[in-house]
C-alpha atoms as a PDB file:
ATOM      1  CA  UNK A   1     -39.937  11.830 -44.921  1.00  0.00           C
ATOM      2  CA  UNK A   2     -38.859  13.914 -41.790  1.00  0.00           C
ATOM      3  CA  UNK A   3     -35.405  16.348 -42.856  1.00  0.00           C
ATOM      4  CA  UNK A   4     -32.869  15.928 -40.284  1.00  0.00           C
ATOM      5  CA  UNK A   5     -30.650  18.741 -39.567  1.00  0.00           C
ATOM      6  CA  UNK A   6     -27.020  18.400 -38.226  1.00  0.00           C
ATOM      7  CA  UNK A   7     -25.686  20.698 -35.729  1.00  0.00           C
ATOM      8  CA  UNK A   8     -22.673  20.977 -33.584  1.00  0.00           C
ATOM      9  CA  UNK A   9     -22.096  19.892 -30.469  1.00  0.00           C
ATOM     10  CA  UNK A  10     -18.493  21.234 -29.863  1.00  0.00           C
ATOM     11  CA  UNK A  11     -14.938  21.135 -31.440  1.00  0.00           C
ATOM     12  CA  UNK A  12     -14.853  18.354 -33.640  1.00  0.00           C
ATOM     13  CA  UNK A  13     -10.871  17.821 -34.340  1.00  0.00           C
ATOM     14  CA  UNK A  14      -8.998  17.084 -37.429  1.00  0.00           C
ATOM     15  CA  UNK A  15      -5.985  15.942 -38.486  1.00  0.00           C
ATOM     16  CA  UNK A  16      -4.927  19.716 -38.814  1.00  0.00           C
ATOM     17  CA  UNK A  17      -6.064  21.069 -35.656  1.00  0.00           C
ATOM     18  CA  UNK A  18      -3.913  21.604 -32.470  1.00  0.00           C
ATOM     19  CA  UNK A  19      -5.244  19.969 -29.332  1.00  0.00           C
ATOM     20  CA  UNK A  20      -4.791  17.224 -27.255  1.00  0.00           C
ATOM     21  CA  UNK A  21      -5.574  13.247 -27.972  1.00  0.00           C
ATOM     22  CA  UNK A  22      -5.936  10.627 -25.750  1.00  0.00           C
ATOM     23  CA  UNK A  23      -4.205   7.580 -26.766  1.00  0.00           C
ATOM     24  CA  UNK A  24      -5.070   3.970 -25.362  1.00  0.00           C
ATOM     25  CA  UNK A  25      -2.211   2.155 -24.887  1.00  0.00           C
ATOM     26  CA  UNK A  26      -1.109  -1.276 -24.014  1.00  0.00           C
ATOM     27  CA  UNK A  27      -1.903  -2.829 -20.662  1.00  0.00           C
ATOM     28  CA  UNK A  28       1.003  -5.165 -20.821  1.00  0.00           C
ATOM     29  CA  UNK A  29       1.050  -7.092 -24.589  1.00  0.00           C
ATOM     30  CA  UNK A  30       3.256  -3.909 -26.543  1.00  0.00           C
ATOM     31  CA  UNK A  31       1.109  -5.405 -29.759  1.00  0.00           C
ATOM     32  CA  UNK A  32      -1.886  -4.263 -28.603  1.00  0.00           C
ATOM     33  CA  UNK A  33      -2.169  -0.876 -29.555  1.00  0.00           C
ATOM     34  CA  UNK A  34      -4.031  -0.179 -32.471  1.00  0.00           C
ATOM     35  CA  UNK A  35      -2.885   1.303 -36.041  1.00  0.00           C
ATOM     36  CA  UNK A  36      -4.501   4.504 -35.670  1.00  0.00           C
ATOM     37  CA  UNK A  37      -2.749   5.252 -32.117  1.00  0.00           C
ATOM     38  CA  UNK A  38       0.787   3.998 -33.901  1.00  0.00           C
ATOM     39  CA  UNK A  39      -0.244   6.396 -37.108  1.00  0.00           C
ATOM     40  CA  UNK A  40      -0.822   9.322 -34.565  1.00  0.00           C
ATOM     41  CA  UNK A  41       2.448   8.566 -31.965  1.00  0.00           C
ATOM     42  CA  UNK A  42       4.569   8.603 -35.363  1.00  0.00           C
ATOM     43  CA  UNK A  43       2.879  12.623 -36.189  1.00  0.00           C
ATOM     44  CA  UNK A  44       2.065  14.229 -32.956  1.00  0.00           C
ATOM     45  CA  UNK A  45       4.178  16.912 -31.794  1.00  0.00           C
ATOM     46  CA  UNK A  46       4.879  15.736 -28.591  1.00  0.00           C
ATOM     47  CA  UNK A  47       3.852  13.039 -25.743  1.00  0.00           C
ATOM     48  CA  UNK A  48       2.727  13.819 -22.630  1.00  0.00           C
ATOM     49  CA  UNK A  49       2.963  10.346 -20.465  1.00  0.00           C
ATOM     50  CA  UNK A  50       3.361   9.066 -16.834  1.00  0.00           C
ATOM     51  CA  UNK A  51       6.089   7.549 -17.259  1.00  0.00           C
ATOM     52  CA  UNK A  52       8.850   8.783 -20.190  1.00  0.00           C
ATOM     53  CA  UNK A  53      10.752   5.122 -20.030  1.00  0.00           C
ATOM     54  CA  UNK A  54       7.864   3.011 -20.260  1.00  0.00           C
ATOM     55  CA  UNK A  55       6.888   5.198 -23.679  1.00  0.00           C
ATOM     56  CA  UNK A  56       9.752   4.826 -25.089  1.00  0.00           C
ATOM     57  CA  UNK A  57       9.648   1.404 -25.183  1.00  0.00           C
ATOM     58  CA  UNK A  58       6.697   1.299 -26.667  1.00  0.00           C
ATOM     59  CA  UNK A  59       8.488   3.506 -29.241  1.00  0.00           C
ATOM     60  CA  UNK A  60      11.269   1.436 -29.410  1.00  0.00           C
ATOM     61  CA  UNK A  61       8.806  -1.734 -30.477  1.00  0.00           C
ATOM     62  CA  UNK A  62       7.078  -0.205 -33.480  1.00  0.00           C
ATOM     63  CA  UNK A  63       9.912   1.829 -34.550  1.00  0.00           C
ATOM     64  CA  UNK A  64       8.296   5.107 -33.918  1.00  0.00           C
ATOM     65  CA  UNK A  65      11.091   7.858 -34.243  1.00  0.00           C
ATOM     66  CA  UNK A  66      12.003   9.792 -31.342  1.00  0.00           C
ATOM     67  CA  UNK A  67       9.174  12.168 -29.956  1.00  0.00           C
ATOM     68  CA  UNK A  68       9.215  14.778 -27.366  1.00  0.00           C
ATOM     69  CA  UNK A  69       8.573  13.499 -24.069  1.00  0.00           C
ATOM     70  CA  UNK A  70       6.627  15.589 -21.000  1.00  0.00           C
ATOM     71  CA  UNK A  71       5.895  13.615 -17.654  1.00  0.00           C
ATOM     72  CA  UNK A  72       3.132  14.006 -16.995  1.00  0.00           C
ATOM     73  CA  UNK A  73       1.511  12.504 -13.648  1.00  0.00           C
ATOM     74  CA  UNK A  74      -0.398  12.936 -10.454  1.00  0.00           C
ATOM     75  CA  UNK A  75       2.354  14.882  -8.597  1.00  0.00           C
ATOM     76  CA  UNK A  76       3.062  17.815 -11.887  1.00  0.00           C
ATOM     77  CA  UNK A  77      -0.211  17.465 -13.861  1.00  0.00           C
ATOM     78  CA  UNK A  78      -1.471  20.574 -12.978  1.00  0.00           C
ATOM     79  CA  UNK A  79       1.781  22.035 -13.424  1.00  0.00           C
ATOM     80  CA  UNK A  80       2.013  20.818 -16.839  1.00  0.00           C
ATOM     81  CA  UNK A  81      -1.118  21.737 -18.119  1.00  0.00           C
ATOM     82  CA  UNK A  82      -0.379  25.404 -18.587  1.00  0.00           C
ATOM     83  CA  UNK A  83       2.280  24.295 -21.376  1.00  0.00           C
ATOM     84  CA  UNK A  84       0.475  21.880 -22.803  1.00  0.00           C
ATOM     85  CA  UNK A  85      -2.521  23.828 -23.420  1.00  0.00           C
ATOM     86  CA  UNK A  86       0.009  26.903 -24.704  1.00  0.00           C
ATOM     87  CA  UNK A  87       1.237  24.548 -27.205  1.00  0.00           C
ATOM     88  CA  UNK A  88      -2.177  23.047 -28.306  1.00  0.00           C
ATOM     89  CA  UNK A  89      -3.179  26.500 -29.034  1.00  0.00           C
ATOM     90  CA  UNK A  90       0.061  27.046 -31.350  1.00  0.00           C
ATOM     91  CA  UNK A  91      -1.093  24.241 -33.381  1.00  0.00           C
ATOM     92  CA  UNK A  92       0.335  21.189 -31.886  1.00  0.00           C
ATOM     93  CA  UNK A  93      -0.812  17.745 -31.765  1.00  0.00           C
ATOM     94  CA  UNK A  94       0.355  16.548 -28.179  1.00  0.00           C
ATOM     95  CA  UNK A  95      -0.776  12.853 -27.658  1.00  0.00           C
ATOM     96  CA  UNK A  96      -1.673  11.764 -23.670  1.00  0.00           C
ATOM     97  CA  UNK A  97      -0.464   8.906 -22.911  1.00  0.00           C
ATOM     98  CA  UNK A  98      -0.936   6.772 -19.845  1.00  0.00           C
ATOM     99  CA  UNK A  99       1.466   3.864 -18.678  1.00  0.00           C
ATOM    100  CA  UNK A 100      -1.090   1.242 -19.641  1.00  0.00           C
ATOM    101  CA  UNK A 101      -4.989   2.109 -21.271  1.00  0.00           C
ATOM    102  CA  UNK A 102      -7.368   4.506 -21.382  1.00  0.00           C
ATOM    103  CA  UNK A 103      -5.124   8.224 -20.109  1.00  0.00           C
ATOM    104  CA  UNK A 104      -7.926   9.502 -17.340  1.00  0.00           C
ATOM    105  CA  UNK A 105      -9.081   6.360 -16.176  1.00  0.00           C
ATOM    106  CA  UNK A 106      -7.640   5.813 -12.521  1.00  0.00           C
ATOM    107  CA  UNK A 107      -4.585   7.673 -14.174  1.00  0.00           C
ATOM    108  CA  UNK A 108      -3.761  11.097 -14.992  1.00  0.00           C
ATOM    109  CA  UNK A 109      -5.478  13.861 -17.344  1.00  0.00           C
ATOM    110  CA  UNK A 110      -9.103  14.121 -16.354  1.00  0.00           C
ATOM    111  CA  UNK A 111      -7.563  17.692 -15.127  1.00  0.00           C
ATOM    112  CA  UNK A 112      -6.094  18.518 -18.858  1.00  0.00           C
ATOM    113  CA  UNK A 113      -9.232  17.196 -20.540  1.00  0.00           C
ATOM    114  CA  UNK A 114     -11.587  19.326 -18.311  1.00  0.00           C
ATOM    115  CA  UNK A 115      -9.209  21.992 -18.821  1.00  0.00           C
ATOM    116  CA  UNK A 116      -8.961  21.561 -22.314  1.00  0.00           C
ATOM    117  CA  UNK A 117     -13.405  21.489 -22.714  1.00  0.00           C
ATOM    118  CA  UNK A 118     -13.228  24.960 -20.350  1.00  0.00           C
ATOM    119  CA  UNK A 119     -11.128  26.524 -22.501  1.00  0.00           C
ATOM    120  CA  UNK A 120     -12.224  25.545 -26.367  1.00  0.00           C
ATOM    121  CA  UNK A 121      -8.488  22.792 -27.085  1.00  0.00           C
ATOM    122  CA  UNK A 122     -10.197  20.395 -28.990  1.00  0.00           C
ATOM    123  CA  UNK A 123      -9.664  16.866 -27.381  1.00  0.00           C
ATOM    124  CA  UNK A 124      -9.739  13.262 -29.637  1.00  0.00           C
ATOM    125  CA  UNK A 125     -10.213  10.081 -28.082  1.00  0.00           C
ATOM    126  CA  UNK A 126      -8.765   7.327 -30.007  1.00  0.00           C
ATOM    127  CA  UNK A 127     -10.269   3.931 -28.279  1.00  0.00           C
ATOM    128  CA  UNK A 128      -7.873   0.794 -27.658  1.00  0.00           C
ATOM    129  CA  UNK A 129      -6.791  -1.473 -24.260  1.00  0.00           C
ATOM    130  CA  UNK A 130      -8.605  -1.440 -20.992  1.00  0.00           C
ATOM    131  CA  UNK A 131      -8.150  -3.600 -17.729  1.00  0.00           C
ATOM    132  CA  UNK A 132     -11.453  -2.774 -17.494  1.00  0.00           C
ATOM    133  CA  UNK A 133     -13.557  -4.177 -19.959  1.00  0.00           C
ATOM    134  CA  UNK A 134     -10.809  -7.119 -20.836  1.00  0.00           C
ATOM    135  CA  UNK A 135     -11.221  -8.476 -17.253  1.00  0.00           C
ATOM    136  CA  UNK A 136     -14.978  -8.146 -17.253  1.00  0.00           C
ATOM    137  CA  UNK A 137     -15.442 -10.093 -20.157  1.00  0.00           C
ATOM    138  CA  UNK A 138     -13.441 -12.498 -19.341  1.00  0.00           C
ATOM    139  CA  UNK A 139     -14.702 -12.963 -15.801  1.00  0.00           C
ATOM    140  CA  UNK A 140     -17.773 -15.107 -16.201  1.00  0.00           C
ATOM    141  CA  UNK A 141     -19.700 -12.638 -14.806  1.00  0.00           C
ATOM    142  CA  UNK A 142     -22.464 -10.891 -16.159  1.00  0.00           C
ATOM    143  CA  UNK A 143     -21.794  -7.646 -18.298  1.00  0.00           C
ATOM    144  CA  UNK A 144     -24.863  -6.016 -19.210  1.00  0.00           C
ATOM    145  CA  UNK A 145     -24.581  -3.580 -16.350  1.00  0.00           C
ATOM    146  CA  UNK A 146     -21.441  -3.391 -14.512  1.00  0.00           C
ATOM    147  CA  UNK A 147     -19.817  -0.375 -11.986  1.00  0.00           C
ATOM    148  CA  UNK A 148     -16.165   0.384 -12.005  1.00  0.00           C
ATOM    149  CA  UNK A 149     -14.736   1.939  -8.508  1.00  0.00           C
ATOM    150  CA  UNK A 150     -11.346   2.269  -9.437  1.00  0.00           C
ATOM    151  CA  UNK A 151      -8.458   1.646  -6.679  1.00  0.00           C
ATOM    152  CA  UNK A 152      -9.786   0.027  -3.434  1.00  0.00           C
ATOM    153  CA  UNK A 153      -9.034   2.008  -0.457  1.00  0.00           C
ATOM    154  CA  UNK A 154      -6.071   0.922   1.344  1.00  0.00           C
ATOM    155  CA  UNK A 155      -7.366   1.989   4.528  1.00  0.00           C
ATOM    156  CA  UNK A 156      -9.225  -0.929   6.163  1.00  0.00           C
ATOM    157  CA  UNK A 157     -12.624   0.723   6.908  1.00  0.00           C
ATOM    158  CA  UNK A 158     -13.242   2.609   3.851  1.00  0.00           C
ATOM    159  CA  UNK A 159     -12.548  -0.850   1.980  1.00  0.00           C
ATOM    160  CA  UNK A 160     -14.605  -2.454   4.056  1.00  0.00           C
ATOM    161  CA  UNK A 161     -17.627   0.035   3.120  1.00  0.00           C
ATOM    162  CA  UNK A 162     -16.664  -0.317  -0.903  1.00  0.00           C
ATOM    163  CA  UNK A 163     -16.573  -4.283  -0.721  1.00  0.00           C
ATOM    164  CA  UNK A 164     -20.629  -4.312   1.191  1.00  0.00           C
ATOM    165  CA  UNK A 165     -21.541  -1.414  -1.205  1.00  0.00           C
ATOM    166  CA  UNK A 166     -20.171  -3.766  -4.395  1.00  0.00           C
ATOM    167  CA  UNK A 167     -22.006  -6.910  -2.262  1.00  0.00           C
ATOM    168  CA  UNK A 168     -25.512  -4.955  -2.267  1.00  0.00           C
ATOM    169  CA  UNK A 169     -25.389  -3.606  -5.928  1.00  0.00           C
ATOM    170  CA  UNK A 170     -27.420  -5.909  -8.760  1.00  0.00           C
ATOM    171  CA  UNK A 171     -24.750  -4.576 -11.093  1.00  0.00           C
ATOM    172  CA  UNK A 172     -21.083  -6.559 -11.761  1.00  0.00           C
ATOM    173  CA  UNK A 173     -18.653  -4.328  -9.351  1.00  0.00           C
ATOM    174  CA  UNK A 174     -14.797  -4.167 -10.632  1.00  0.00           C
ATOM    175  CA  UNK A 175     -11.818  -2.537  -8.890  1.00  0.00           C
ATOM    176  CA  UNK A 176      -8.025  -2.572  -9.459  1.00  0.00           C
ATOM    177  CA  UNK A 177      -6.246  -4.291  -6.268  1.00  0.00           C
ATOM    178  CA  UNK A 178      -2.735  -4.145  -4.753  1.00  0.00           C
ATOM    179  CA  UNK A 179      -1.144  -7.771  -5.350  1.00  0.00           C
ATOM    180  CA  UNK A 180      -0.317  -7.098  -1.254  1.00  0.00           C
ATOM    181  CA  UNK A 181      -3.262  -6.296  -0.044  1.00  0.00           C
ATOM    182  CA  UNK A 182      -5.903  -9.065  -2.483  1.00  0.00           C
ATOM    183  CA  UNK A 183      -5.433 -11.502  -0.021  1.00  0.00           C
ATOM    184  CA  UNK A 184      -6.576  -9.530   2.587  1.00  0.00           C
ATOM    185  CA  UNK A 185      -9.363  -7.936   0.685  1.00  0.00           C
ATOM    186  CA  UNK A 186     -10.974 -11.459  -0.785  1.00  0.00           C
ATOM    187  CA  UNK A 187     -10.625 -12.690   3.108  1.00  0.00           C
ATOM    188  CA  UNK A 188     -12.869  -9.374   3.881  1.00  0.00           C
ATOM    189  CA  UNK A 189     -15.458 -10.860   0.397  1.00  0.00           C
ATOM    190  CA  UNK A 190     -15.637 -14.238   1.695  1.00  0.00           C
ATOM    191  CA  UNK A 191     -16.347 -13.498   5.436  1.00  0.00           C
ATOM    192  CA  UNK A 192     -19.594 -11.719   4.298  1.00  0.00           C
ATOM    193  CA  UNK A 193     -20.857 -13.492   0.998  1.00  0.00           C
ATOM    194  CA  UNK A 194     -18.495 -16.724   0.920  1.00  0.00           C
ATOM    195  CA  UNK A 195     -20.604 -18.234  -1.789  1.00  0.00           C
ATOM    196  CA  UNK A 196     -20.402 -14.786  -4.588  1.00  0.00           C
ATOM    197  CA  UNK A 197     -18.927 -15.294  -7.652  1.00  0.00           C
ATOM    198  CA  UNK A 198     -15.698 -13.633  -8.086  1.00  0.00           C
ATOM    199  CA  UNK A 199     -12.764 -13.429 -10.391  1.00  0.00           C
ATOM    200  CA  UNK A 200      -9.429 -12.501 -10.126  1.00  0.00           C
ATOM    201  CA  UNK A 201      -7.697 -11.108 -13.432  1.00  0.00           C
ATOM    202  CA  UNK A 202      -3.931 -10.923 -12.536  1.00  0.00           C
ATOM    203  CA  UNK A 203      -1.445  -9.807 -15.291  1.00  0.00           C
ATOM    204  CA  UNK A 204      -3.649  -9.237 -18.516  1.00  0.00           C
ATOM    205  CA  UNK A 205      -2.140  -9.500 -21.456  1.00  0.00           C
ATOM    206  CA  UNK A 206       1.015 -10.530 -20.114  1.00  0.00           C
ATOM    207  CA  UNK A 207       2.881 -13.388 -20.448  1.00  0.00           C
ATOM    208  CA  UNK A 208       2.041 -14.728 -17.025  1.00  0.00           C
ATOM    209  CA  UNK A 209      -1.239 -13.925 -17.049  1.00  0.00           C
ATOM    210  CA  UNK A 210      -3.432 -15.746 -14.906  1.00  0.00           C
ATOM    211  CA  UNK A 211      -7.622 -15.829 -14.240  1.00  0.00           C
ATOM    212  CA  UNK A 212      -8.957 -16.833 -10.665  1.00  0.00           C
ATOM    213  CA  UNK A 213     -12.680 -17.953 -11.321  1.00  0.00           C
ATOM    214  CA  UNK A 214     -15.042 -19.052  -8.452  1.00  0.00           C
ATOM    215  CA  UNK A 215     -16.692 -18.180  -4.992  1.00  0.00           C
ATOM    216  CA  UNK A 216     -15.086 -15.692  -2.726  1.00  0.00           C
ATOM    217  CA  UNK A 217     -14.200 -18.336   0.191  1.00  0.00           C
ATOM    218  CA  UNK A 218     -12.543 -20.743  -2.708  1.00  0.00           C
ATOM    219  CA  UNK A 219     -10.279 -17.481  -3.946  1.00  0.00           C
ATOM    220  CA  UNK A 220      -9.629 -16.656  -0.469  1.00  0.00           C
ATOM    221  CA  UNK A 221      -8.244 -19.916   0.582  1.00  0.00           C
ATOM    222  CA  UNK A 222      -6.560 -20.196  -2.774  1.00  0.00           C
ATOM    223  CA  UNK A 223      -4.475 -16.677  -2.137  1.00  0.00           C
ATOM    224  CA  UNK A 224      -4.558 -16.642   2.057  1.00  0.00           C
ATOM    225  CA  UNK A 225      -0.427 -16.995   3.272  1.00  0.00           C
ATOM    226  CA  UNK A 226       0.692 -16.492  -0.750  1.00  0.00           C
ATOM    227  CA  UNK A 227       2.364 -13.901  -2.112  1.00  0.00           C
ATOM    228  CA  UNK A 228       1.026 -12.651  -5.328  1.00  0.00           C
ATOM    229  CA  UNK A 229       2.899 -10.440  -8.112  1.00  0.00           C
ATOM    230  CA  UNK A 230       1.318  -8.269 -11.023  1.00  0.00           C
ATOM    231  CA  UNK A 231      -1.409  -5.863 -11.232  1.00  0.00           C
ATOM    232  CA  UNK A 232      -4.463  -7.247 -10.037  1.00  0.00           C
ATOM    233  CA  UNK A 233      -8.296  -6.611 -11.291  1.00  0.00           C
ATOM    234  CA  UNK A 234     -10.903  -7.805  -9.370  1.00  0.00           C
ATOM    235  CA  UNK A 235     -14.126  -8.815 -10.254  1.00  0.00           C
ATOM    236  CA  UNK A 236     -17.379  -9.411  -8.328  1.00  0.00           C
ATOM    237  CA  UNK A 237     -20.900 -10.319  -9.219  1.00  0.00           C
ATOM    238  CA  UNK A 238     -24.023  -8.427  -8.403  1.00  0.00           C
ATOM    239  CA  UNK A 239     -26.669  -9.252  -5.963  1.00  0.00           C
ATOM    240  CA  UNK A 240     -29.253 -11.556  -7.471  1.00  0.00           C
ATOM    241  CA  UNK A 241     -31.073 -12.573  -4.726  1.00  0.00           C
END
């Protein structure tokens, strides 16, 4: 029988090493965060998050004494960094926290990770929410192969050039969307493809959550001259022709 060997690949963190840990939050429900995000909010040092008053009513719901708070966003990430990394290296556990999921994904610290691989801070992911995959499995739509983009552009023409590029692709194709602007941006989906299968995924988790299932001219004339609310994800099927 062949002898495997194991070998290391990088910093593998442990409860007693300093670094950094990414913690999934909740998109919306505050009971969906998992017991091993709780277990490490309740012993990290400190928590770095985008917004200090939406943590600490996560806090507040599970009872989690009070932590340190550091902002941490878009505007001061870079600035923040240098401390963060200074107290990693001391020993401290400082937990990243976005306002809702995975920290790095469409929100801040992909700097502070990158940062933290360049310079030997261990980093731990601990897995949990996403608006991502929750929207794309409940969509309808196929999910063997899908391609997230993020934001849509809020600028006409480069939205214009994301929407064909997601019309073209075989793969599923899911963005986040500006309640304002989904009208508008279904209006652009059902002008060139009327008949694709889309869905709209407005306010998961929440308690007026709400899915929009069907072709891209039925959405659009569903949400043309309507004003919709909530943090939108949208969701649009691959070519298959």
């Amino acid at each position: 029988m062949a002898e495997t060997t194991e070998f290391d690949c990088g910093s593998s963190p442990t409860a007693a090493t300093g670094g950094i840990r990414l913690v999934a939050g909740p998109i919306g429900n505050l009971g969906d965060v998992t017991l091993r995000a709780l277990a490490l909010l309740r012993d990290c040092h400190a928590i770095a998050c985008e917004d200090t008053r939406h943590t600490r009513k996560l806090l507040e719901r599970h009872e989690i004494p009070h932590k340190p708070l550091l902002s941490l966003h878009e505007h001061n990430e870079d600035h923040r960094i240098t401390e963060i990394l200074a107290r990693a290296r001391q020993g401290e556990i400082i937990a990243v926290l976005s306002d809702a999921g995975m920290p790095t994904i469409s929100d801040p610290g992909f700097r502070l990770v990158r940062r933290c691989i360049e310079e030997g801070v261990p980093v731990e992911v601990l897995p949990g929410p996403s608006a991502v995959l929750t929207a794309v499995a409940g969509s309808g739509l196929p999910t063997d192969a899908f391609y997230f983009g993020g934001f849509l552009s809020h600028k006409t023409g480069k939205k214009e050039k994301q929407l064909e590029r997601a019309l073209e692709r075989v793969e599923t194709s899911i963005f986040f969307e500006s309640p304002h602007r989904i009208a508008k941006t279904l209006g652009i989906l059902a002008s060139r493809a009327p008949e694709r299968a889309v869905c709209v995924a407005r306010e998961l988790t929440k308690r007026h959550e709400t899915w929009h299932r069907g072709t891209a001219q039925k959405l659009f004339a569903a949400f043309d001259g309507k004003t919709a609310r909530g943090e939108i994800t949208l969701v649009i099927a691959g070519d298959k022709s």
